[in-house]
N, C-alpha and C. Protein backbone atom coordinates (compact mmCIF):
# COMPACT_ATOMS: atom_id res chain seq x y z
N UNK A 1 20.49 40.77 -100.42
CA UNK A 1 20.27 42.20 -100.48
C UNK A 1 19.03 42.58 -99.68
N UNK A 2 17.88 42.25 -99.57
CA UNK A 2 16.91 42.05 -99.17
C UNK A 2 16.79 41.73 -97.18
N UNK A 3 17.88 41.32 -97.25
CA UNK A 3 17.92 40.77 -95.53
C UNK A 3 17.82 42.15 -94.83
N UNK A 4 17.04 41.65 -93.56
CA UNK A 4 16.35 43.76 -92.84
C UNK A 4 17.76 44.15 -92.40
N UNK A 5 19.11 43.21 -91.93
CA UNK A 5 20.40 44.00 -91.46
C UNK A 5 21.24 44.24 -92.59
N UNK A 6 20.78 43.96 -94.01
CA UNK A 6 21.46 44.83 -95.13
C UNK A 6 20.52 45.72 -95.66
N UNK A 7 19.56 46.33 -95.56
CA UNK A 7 18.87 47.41 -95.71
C UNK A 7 19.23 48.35 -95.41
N UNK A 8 18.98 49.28 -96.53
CA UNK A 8 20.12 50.48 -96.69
C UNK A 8 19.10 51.70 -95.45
N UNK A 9 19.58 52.84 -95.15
CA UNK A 9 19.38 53.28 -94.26
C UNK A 9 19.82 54.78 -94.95
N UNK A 10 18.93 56.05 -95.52
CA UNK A 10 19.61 56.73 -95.51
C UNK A 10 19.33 58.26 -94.49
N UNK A 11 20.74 58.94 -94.72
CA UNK A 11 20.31 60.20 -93.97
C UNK A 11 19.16 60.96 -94.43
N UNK A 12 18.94 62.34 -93.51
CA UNK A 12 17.95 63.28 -93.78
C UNK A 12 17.81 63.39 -95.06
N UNK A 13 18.42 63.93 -95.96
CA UNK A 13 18.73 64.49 -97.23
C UNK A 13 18.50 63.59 -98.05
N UNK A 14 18.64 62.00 -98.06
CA UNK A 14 18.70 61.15 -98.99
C UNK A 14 19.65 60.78 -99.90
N UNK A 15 20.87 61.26 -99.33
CA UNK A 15 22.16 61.90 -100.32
C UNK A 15 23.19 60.87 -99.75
N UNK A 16 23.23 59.61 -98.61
CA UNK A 16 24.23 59.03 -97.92
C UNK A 16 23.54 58.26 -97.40
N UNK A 17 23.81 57.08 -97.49
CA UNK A 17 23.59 55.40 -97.05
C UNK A 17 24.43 55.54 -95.44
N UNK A 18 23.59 55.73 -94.76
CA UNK A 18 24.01 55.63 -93.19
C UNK A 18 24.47 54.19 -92.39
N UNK A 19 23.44 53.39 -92.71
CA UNK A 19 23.28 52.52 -92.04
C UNK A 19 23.03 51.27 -93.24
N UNK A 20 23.11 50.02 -93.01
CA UNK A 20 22.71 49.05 -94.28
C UNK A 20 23.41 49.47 -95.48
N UNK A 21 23.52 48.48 -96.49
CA UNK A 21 24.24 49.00 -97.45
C UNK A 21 22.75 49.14 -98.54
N UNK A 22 23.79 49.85 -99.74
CA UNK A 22 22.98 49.80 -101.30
C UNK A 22 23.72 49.30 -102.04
N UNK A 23 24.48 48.13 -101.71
CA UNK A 23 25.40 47.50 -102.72
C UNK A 23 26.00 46.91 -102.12
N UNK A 24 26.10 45.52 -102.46
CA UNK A 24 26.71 44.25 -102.05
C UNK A 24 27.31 43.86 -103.20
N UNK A 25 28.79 43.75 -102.73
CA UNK A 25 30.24 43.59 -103.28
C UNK A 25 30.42 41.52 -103.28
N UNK A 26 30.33 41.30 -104.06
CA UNK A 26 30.76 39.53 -104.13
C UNK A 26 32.16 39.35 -104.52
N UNK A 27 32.94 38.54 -103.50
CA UNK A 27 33.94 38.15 -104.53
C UNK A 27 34.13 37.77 -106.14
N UNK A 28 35.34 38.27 -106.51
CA UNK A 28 35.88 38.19 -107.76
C UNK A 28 36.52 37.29 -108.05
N UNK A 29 36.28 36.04 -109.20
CA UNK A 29 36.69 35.30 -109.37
C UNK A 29 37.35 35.06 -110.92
N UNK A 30 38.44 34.86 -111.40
CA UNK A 30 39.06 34.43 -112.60
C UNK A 30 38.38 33.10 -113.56
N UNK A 31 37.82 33.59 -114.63
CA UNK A 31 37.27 32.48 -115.25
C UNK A 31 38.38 31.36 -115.83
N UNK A 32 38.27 30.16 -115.57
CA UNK A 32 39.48 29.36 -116.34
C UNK A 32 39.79 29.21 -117.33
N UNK A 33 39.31 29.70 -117.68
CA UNK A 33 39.35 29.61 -119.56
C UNK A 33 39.65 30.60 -119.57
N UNK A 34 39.72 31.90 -119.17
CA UNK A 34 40.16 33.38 -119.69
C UNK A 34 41.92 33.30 -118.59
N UNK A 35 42.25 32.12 -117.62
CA UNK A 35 43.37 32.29 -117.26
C UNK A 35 43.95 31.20 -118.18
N UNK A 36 43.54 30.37 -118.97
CA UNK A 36 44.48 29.31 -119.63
C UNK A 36 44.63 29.99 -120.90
N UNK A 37 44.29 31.11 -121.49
CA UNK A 37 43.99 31.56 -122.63
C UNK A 37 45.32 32.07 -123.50
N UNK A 38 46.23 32.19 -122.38
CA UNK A 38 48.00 32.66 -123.17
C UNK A 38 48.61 32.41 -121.95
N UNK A 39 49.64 32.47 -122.20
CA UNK A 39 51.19 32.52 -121.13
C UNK A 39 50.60 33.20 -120.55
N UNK A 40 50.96 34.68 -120.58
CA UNK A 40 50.82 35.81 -120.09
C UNK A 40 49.72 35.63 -118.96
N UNK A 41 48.06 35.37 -119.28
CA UNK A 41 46.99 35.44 -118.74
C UNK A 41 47.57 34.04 -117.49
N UNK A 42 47.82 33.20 -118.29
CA UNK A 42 48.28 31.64 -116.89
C UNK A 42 49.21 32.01 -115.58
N UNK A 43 50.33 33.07 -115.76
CA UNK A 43 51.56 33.46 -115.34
C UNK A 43 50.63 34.10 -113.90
N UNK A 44 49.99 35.81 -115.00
CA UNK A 44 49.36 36.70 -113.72
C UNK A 44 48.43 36.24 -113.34
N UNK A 45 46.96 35.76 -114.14
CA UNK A 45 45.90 35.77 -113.51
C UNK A 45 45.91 34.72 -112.39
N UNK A 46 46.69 33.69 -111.96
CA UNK A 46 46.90 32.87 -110.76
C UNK A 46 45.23 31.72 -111.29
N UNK A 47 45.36 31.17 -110.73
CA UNK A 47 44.33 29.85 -110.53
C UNK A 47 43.14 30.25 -110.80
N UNK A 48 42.56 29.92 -112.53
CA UNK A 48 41.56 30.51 -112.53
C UNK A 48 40.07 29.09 -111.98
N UNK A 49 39.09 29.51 -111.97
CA UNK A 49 37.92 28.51 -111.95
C UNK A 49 37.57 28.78 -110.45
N UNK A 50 36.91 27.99 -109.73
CA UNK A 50 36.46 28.50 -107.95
C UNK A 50 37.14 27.28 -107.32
N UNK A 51 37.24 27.46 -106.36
CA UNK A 51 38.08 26.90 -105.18
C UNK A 51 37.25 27.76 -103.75
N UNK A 52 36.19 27.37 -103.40
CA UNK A 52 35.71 28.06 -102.38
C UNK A 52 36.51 27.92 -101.02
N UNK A 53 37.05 26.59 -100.52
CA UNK A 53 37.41 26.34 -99.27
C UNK A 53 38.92 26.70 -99.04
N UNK A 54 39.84 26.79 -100.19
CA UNK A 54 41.10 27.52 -99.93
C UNK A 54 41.02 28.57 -100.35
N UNK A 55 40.16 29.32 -101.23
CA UNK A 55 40.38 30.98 -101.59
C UNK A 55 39.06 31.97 -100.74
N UNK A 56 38.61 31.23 -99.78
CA UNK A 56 38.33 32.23 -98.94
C UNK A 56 38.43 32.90 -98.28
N UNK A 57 38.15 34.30 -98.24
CA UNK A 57 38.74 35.19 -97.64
C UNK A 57 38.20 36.42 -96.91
N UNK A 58 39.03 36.95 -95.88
CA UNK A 58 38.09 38.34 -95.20
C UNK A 58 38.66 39.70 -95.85
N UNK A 59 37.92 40.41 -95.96
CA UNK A 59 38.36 41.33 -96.74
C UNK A 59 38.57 42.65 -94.79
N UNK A 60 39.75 43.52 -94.74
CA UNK A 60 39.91 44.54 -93.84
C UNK A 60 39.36 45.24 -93.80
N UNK A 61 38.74 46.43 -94.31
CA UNK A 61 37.65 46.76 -94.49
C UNK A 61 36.33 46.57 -93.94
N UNK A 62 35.89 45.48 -94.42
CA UNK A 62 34.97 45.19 -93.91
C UNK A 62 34.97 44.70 -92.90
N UNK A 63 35.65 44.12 -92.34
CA UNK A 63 36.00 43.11 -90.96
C UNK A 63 36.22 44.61 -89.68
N UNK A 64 36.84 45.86 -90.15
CA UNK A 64 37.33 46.89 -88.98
C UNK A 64 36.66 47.80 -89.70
N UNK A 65 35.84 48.16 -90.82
CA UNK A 65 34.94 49.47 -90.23
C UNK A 65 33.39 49.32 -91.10
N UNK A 66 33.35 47.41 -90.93
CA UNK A 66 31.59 46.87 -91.23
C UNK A 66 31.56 47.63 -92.79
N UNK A 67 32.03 48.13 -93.95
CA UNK A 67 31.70 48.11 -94.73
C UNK A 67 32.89 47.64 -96.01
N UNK A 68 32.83 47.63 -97.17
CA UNK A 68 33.86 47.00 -98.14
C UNK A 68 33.74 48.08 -98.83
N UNK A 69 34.94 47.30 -100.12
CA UNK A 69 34.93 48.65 -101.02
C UNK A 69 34.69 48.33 -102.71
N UNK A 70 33.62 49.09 -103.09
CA UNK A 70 33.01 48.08 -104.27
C UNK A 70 33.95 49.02 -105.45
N UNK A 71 33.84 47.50 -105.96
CA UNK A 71 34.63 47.59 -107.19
C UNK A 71 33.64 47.56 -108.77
N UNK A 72 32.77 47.80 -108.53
CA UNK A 72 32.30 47.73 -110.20
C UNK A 72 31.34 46.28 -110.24
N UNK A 73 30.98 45.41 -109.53
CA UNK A 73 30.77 44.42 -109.99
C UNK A 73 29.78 44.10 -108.64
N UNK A 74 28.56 43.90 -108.92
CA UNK A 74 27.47 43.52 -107.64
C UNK A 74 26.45 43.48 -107.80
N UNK A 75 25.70 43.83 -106.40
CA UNK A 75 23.75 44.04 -106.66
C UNK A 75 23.49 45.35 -105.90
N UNK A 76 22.97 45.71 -106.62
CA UNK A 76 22.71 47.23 -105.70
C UNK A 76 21.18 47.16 -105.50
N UNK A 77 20.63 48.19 -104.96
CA UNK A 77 19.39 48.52 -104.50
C UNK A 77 18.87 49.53 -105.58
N UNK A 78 18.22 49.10 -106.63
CA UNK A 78 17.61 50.27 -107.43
C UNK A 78 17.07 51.83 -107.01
N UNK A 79 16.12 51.52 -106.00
CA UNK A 79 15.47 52.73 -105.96
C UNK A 79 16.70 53.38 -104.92
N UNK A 80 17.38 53.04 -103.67
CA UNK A 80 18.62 53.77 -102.89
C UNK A 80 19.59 54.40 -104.02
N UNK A 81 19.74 53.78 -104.89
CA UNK A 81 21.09 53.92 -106.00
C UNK A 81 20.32 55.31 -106.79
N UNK A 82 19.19 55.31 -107.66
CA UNK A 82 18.55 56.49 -108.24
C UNK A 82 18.35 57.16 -107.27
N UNK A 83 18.25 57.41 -106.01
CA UNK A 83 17.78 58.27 -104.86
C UNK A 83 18.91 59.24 -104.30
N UNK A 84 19.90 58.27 -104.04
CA UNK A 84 20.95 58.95 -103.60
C UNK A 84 22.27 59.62 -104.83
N UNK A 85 22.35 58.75 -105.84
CA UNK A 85 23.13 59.18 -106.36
C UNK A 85 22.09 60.42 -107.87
N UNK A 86 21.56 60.63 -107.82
CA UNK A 86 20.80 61.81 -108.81
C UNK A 86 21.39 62.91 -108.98
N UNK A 87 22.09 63.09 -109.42
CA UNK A 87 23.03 64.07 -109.74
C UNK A 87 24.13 64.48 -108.99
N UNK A 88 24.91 63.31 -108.25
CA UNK A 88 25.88 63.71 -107.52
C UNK A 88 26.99 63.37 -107.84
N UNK A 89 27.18 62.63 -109.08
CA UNK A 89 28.27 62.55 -109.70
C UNK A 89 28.25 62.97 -111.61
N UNK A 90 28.64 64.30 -111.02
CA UNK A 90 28.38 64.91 -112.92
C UNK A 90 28.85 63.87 -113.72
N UNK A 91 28.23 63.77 -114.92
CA UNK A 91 28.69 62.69 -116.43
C UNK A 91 29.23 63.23 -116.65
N UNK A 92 30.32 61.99 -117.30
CA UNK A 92 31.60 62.07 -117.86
C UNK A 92 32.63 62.79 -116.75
N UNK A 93 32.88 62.91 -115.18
CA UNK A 93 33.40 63.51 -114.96
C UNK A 93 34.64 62.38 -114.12
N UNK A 94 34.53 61.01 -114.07
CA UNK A 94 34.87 60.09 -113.35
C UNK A 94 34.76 58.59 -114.02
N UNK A 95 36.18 58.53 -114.12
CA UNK A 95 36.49 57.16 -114.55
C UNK A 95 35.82 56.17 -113.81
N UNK A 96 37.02 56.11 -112.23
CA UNK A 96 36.26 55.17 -111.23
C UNK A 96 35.39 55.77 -110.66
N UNK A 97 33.78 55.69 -110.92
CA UNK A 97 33.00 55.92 -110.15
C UNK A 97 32.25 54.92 -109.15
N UNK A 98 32.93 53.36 -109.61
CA UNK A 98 32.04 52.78 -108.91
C UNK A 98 32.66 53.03 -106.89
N UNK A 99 34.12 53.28 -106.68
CA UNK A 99 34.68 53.84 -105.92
C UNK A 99 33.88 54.86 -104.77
N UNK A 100 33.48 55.92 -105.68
CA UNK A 100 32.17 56.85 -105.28
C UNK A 100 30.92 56.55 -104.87
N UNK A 101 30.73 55.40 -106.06
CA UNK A 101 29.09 55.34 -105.52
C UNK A 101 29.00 53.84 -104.42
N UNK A 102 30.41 53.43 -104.14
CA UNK A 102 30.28 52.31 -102.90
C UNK A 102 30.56 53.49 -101.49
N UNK A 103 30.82 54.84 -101.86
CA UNK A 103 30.92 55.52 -100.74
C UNK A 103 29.86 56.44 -99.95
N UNK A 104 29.29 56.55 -101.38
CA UNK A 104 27.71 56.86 -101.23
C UNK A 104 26.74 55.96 -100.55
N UNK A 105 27.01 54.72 -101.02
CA UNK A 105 26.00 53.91 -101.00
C UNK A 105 25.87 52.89 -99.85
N UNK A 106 27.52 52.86 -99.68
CA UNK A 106 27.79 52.07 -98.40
C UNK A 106 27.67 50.15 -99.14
N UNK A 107 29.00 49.57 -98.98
CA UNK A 107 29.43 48.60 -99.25
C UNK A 107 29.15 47.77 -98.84
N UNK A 108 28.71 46.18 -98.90
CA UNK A 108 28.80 45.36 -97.93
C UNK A 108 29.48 44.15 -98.65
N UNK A 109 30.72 43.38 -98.46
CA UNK A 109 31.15 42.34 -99.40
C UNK A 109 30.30 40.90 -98.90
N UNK A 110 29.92 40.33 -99.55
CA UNK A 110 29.82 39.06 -99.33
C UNK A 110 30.46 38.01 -100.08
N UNK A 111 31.60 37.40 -99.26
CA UNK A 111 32.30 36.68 -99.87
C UNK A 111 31.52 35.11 -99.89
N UNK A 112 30.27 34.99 -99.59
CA UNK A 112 30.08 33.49 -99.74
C UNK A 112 29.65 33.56 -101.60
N UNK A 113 29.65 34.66 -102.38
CA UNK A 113 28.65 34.88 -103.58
C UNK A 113 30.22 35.19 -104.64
N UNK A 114 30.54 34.37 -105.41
CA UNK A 114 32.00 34.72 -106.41
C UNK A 114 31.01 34.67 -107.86
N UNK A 115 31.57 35.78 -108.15
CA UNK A 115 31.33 36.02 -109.75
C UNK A 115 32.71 35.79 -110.39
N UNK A 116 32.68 35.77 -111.77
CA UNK A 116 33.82 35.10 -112.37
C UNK A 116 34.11 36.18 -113.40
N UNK A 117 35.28 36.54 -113.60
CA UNK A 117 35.30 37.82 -114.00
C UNK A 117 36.24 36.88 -115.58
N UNK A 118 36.94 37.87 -116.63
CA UNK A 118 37.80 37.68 -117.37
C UNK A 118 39.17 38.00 -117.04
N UNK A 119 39.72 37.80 -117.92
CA UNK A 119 41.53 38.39 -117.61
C UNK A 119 42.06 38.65 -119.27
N UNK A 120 42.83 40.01 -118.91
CA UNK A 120 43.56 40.20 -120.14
C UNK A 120 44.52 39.06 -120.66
N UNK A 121 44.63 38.60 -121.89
CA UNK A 121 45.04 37.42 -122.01
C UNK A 121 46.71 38.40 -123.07
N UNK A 122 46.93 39.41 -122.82
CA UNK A 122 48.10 40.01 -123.65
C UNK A 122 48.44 41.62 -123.10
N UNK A 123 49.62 41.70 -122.74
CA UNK A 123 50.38 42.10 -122.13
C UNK A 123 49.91 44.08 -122.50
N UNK A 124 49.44 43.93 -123.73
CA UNK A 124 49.15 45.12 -124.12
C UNK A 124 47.65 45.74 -123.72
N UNK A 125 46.96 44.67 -123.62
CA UNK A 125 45.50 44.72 -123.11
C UNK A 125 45.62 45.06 -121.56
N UNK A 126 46.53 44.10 -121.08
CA UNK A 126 46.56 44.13 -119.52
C UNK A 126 47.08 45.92 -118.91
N UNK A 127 48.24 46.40 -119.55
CA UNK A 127 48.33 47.99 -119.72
C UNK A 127 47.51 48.90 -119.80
N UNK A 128 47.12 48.69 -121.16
CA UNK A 128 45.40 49.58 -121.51
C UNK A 128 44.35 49.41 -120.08
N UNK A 129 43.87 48.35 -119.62
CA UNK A 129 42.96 48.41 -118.84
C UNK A 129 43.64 49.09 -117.12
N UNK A 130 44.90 48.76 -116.95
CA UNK A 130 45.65 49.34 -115.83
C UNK A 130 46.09 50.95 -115.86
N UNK A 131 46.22 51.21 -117.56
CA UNK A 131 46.00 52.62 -117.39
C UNK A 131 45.01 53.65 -117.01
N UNK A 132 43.77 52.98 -117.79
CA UNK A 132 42.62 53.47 -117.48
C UNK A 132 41.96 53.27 -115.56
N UNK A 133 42.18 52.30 -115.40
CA UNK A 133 42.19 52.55 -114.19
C UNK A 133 42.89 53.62 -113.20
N UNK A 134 44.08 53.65 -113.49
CA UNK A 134 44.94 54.55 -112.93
C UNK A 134 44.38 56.09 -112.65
N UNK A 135 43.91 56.34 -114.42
CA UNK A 135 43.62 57.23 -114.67
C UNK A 135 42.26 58.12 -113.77
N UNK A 136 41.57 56.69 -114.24
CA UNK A 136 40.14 56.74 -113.03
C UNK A 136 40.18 57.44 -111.58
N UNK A 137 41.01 56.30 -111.23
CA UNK A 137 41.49 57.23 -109.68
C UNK A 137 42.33 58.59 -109.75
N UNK A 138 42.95 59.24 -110.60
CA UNK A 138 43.23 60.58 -110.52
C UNK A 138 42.31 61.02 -110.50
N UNK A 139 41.01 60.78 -111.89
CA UNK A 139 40.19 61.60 -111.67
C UNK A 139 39.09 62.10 -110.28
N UNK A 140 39.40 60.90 -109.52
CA UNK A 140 38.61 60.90 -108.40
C UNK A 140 38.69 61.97 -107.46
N UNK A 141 40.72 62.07 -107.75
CA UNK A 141 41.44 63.23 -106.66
C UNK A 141 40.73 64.71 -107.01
N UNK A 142 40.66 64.74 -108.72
CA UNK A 142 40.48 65.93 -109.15
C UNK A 142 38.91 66.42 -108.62
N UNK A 143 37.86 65.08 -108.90
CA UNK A 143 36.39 65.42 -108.30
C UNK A 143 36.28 66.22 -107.12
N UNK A 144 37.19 65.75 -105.97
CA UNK A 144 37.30 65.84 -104.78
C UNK A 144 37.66 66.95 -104.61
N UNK A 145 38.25 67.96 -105.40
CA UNK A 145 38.89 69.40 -105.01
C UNK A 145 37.65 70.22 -105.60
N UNK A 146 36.78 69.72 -106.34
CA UNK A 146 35.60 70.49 -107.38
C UNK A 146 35.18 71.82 -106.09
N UNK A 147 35.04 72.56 -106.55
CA UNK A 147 34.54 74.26 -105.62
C UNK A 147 33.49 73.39 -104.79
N UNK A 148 32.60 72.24 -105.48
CA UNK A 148 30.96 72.13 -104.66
C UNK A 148 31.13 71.37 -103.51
N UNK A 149 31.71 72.14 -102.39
CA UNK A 149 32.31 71.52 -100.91
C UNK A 149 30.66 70.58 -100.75
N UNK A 150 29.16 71.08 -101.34
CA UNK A 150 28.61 69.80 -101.40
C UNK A 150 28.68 68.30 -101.29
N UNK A 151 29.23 67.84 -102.03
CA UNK A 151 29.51 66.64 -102.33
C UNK A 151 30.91 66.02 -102.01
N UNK A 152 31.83 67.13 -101.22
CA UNK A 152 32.72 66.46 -101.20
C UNK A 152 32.07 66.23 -99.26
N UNK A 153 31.40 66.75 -98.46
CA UNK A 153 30.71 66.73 -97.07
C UNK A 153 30.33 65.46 -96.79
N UNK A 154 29.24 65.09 -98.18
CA UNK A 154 28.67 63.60 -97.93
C UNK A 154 29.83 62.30 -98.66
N UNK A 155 31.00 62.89 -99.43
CA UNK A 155 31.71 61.74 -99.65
C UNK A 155 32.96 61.56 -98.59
N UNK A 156 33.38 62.50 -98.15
CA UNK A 156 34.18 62.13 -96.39
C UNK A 156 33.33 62.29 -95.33
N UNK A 157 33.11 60.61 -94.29
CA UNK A 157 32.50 60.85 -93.60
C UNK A 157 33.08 60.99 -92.43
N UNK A 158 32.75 61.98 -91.86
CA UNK A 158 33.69 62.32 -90.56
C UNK A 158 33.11 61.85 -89.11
């Protein structure tokens, strides 16, 4: 995070990560024990534990327009993150926000760094958390129409 060509960079305003990121995206990894944990979890979650030299990977994104797309799970830049995002995403108004604030903040994945995530181990859990997601991203559509052409200026960058 710290390296001077991931240093975040922002515009005039302080409101948009120009240049450098404020959040570095690590691969996601399946803990083995949360994929051996039922049928269900063994079936979807695929090969849990690390395997660095066959599950590495480039993410598109980042490879054709230098930034990724964060998912909830990383290192951000404290003071860029309170700076830029200070009131630009009303509470309670956004499920997926981490979506937003990798657009704000500007993404960078580094796949040499895997964190190990869990997995729904039952079919009903796995729903619940896919709904809410779902849901998340509607709400994103709905943010995006909000009257305050503000914030929707610095979240499409043209």
């Amino acid at each position: 995070m710290a390296h001077i060509l991931n240093k975040p960079v922002l515009n005039e305003n302080n409101t948009l990560v120009i240049d450098g990121y404020g959040i570095m995206q690590p691969r996601i990894g399946v803990n083995i024990l949360a994929s051996k944990k039922s049928l269900f979890a063994e079936i979807f979650a695929g090969n849990g534990g690390t395997d660095s030299y066959t599950n590495a990977v480039s993410d598109i994104y980042q490879d054709n327009f230098n930034e990724g797309i964060y998912t909830g799970k990383g290192i951000y830049d404290i003071e860029v993150f309170e700076k830029v995002l200070n009131n630009a995403i009303p509470e309670n108004t956004v499920l997926s926000h981490d979506l937003l604030e990798g657009n704000y903040l500007r993404c960078g994945l580094v796949s040499d760094i895997l964190l190990m995530d869990g997995y729904p181990y039952k079919y009903n859990a796995f729903m619940t958390r896919l709904h809410r997601w779902i849901r998340g991203d509607w709400q994103i559509t709905k943010w995006l129409r909000r009257k305050n052409k503000k914030s929707i200026k610095y979240f499409i960058k043209i």
